[in-house]
C-alpha atoms as a PDB file:
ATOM      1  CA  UNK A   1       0.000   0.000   0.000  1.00  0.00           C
ATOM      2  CA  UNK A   2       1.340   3.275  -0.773  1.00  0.00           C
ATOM      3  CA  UNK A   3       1.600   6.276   1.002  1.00  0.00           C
ATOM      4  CA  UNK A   4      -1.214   7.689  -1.319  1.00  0.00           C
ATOM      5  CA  UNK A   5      -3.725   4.922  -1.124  1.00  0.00           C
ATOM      6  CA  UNK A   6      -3.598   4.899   3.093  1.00  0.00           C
ATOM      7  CA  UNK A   7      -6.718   5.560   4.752  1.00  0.00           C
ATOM      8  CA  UNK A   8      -6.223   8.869   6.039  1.00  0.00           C
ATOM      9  CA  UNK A   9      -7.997  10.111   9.589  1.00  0.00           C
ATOM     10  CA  UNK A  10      -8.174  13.295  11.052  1.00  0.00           C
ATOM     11  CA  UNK A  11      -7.715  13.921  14.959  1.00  0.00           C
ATOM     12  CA  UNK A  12      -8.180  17.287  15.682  1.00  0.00           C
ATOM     13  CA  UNK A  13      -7.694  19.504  19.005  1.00  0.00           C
ATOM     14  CA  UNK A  14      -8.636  22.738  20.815  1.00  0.00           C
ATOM     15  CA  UNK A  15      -8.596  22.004  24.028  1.00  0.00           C
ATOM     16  CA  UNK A  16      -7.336  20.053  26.415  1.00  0.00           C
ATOM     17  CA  UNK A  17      -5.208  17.294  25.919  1.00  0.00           C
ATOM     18  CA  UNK A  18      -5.902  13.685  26.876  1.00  0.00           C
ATOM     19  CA  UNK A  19      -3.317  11.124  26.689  1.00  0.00           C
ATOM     20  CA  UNK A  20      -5.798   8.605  26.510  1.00  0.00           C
ATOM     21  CA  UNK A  21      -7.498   9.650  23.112  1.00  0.00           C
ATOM     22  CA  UNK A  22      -4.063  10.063  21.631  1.00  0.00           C
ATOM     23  CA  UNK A  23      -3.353   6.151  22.135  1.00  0.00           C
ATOM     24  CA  UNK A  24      -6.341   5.126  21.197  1.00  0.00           C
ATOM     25  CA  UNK A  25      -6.261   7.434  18.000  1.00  0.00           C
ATOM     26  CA  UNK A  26      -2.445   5.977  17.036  1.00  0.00           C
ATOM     27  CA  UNK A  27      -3.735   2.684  18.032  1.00  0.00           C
ATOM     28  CA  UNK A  28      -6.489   2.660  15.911  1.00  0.00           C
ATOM     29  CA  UNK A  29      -4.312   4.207  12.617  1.00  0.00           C
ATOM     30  CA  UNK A  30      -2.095   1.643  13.205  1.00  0.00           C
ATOM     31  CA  UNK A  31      -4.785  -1.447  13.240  1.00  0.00           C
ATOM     32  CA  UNK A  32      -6.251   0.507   9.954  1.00  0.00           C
ATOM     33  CA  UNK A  33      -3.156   0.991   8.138  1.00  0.00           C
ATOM     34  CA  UNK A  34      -3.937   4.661   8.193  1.00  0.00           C
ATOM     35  CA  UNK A  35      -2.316   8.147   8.337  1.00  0.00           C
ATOM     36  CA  UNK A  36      -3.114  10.138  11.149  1.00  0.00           C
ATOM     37  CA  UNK A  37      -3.385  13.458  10.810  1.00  0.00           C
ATOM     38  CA  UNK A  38      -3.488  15.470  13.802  1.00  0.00           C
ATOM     39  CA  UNK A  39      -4.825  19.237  13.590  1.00  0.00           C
ATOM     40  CA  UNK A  40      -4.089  21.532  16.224  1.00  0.00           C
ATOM     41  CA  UNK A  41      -6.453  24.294  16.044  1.00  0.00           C
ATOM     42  CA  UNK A  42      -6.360  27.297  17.484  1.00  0.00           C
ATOM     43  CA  UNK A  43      -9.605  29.222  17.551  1.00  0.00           C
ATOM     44  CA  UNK A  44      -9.483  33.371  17.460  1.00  0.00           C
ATOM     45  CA  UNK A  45     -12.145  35.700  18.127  1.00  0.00           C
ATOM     46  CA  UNK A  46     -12.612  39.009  15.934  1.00  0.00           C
ATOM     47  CA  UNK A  47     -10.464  40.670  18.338  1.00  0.00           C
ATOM     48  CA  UNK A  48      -8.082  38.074  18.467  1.00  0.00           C
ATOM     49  CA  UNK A  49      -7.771  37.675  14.897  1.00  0.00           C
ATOM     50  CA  UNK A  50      -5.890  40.906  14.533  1.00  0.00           C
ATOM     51  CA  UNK A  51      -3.437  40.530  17.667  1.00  0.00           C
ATOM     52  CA  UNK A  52      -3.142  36.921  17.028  1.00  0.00           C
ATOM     53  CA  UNK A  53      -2.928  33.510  18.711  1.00  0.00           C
ATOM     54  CA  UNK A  54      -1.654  33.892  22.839  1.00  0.00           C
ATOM     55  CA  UNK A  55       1.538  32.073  23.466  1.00  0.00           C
ATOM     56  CA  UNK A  56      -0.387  29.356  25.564  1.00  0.00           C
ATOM     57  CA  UNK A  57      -2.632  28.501  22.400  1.00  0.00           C
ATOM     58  CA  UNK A  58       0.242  28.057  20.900  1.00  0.00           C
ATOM     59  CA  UNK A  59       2.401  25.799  23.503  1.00  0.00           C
ATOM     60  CA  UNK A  60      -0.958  23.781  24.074  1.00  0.00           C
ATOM     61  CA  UNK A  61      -0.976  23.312  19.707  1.00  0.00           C
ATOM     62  CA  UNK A  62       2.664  22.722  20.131  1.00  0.00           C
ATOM     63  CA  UNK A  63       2.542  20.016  22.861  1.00  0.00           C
ATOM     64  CA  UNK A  64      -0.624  18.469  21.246  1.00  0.00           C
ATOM     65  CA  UNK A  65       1.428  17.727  17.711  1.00  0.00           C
ATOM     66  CA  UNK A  66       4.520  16.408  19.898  1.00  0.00           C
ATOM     67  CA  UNK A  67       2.207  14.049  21.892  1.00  0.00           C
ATOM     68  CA  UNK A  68       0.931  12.268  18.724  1.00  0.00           C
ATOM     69  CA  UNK A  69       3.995  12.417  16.940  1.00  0.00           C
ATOM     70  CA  UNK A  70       5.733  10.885  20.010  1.00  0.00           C
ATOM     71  CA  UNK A  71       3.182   8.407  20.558  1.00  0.00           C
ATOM     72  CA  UNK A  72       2.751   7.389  16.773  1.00  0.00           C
ATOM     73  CA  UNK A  73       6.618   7.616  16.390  1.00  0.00           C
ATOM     74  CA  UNK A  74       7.240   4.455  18.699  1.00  0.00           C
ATOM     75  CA  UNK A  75       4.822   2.205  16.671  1.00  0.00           C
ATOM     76  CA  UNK A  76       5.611   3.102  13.306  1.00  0.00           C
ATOM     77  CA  UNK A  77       1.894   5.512  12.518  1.00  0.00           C
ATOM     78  CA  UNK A  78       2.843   7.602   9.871  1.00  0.00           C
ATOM     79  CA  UNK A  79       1.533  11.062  11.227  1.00  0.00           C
ATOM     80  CA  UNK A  80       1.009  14.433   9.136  1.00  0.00           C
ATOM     81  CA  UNK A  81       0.874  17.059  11.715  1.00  0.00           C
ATOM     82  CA  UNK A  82      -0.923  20.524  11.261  1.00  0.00           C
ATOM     83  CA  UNK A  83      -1.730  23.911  12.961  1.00  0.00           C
ATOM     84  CA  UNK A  84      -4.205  26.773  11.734  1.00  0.00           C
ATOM     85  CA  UNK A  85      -6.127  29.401  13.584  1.00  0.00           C
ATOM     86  CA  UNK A  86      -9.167  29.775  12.775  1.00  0.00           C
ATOM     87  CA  UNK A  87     -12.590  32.404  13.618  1.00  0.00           C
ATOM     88  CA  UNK A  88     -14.638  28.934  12.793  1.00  0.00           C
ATOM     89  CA  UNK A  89     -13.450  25.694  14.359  1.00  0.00           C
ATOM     90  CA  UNK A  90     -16.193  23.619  12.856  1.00  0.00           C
ATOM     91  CA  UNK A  91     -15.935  25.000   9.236  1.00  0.00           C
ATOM     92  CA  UNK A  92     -12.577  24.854   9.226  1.00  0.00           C
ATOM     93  CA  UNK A  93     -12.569  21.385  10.005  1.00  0.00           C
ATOM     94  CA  UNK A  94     -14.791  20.638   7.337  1.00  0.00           C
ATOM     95  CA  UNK A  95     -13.211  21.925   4.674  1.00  0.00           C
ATOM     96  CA  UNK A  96     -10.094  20.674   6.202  1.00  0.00           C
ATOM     97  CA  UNK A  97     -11.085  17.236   5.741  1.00  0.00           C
ATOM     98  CA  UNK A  98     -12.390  17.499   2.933  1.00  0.00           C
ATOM     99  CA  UNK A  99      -9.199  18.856   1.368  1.00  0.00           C
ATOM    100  CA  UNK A 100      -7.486  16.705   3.130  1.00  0.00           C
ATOM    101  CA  UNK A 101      -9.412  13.821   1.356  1.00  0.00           C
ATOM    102  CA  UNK A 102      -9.550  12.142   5.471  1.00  0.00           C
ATOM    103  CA  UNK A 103     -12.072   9.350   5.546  1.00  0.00           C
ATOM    104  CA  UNK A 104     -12.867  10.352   9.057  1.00  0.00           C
ATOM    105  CA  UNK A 105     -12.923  12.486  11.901  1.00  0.00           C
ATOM    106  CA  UNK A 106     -11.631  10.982  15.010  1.00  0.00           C
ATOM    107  CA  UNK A 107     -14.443  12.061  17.973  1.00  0.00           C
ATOM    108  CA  UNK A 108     -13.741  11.123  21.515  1.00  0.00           C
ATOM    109  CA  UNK A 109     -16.248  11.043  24.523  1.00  0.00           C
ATOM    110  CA  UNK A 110     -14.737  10.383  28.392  1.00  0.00           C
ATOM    111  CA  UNK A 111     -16.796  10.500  31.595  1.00  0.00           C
ATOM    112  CA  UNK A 112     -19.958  11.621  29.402  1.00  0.00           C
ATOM    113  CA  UNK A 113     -18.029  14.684  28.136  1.00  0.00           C
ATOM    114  CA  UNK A 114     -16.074  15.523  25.382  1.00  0.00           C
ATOM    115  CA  UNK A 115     -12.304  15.343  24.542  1.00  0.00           C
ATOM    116  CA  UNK A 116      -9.723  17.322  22.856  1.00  0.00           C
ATOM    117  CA  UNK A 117     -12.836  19.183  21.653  1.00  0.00           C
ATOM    118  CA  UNK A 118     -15.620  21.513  23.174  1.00  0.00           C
ATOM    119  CA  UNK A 119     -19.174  20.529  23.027  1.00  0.00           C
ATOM    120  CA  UNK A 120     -20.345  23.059  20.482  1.00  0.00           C
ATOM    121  CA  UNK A 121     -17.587  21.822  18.355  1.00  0.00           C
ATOM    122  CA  UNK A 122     -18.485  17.915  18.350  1.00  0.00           C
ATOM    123  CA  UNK A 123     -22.483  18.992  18.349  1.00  0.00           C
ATOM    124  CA  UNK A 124     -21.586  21.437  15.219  1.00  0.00           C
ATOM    125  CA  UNK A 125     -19.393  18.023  13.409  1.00  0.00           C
ATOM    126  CA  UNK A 126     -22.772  16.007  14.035  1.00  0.00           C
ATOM    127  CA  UNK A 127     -24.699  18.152  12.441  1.00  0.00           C
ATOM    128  CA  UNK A 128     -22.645  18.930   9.284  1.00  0.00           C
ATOM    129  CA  UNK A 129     -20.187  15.453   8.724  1.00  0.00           C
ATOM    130  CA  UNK A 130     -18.506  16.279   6.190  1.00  0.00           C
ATOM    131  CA  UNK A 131     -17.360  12.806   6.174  1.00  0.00           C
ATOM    132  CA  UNK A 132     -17.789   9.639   8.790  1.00  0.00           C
ATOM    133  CA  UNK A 133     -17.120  10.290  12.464  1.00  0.00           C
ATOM    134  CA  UNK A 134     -15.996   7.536  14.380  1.00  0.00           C
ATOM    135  CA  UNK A 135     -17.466   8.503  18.198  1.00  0.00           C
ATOM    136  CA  UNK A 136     -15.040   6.499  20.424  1.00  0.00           C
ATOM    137  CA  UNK A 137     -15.745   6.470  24.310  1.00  0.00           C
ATOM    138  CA  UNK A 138     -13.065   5.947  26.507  1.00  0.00           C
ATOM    139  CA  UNK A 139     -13.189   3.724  29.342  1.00  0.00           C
ATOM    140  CA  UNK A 140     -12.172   4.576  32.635  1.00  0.00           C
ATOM    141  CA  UNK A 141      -8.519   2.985  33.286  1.00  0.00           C
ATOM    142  CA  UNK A 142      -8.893  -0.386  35.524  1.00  0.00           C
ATOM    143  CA  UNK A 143      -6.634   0.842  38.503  1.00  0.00           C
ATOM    144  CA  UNK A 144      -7.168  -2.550  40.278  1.00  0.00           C
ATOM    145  CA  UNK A 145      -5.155  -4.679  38.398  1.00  0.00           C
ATOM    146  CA  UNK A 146      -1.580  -6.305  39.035  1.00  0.00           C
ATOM    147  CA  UNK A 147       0.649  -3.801  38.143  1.00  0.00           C
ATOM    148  CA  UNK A 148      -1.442  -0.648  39.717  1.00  0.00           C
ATOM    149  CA  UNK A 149      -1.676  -2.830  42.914  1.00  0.00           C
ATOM    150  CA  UNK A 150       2.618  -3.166  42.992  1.00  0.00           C
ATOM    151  CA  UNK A 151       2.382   0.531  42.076  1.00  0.00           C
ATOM    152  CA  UNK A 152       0.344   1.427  45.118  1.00  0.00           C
ATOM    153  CA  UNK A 153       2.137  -0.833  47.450  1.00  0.00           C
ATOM    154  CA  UNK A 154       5.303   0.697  46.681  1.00  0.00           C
ATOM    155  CA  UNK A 155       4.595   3.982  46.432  1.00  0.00           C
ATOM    156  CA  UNK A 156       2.612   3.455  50.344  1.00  0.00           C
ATOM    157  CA  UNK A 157       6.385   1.968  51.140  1.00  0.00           C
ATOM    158  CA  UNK A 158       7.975   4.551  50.403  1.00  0.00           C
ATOM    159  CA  UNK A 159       5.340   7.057  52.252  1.00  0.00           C
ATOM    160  CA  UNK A 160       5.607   5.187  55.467  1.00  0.00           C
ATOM    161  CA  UNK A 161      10.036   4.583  55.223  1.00  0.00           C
ATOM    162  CA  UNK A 162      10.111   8.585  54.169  1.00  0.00           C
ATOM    163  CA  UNK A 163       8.214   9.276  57.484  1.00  0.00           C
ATOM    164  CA  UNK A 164       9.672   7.158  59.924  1.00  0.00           C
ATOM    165  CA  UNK A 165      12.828   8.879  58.236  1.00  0.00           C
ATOM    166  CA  UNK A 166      11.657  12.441  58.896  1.00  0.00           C
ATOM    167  CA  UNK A 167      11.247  11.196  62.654  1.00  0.00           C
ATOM    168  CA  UNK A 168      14.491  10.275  63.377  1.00  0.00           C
ATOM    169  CA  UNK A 169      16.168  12.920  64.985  1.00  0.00           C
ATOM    170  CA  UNK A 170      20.100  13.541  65.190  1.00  0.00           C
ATOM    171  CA  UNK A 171      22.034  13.380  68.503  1.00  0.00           C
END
């Protein structure tokens, strides 16, 4: 399969990142055989537009693009990273995708709200799909199994040997 003929699915952010719906976004490109293609968006109001992005927008853009690259990077995702500012988030996305020629819009849901996305964002998406969304909701992470139990014990060890240390006095 060629680099052209990949599947090609769009993960886009505002808001917020979640480490979570990064995996499960390189995850699933890898399982499809797909390019991700994350798009950091950074939304501007009128007054805004003319001063431009603040430097946190930016960072947070920044750091989202590293995360996925970083992520995808270690199991071989081919990623094409972008940025854009934009007075319309869900337009832009849109006509991003469609450009783009992405098959679909990576959505994520976690603890009944959304991710990497505001409401009004997802709810504007839904109404207008300008091509499929794939909806995933995350599961809350099991934090009883094996390794989170050694993790706990550990770090409950070290709690308890830090203050007995903190108690001991000098002569």
């Amino acid at each position: 399969m060629t680099k052209d003929e990949r599947t090609r699915l769009l993960l886009p952010f505002t808001q917020d990142i979640d480490l979570d719906a990064l995996r499960y976004a390189v995850q699933l490109a890898r399982s499809c055989q797909a390019t991700l293609i994350p798009l950091a968006l950074i939304p501007l109001s009128e007054e805004q537009w003319a001063e431009g992005p603040r430097l946190e927008a930016i960072e947070q853009a920044n750091d989202f693009l590293e995360a996925v690259k970083s992520i995808a990077t270690r199991v071989g995702v081919v990623v094409e990273p972008h940025e854009m500012s934009t007075r319309d988030v869900v337009r832009s996305l849109s006509v991003f995708a469609q450009e783009m020629m992405c098959e679909g819009i990576l959505l994520f849901l976690h603890h009944g709200t959304t991710v990497l996305l505001p409401p009004e964002v997802v709810h504007g998406l839904l109404d207008q799909a300008p091509c499929t969304l794939c909806l995933v909701r995350l599961q809350p992470m099991d934090r009883t199994g094996p390794l989170q139990t050694l993790l706990k014990w550990g770090s409950d060890r070290l709690r308890n040997w830090r203050g007995r240390r903190e108690e001991v006095h000098p002569f």
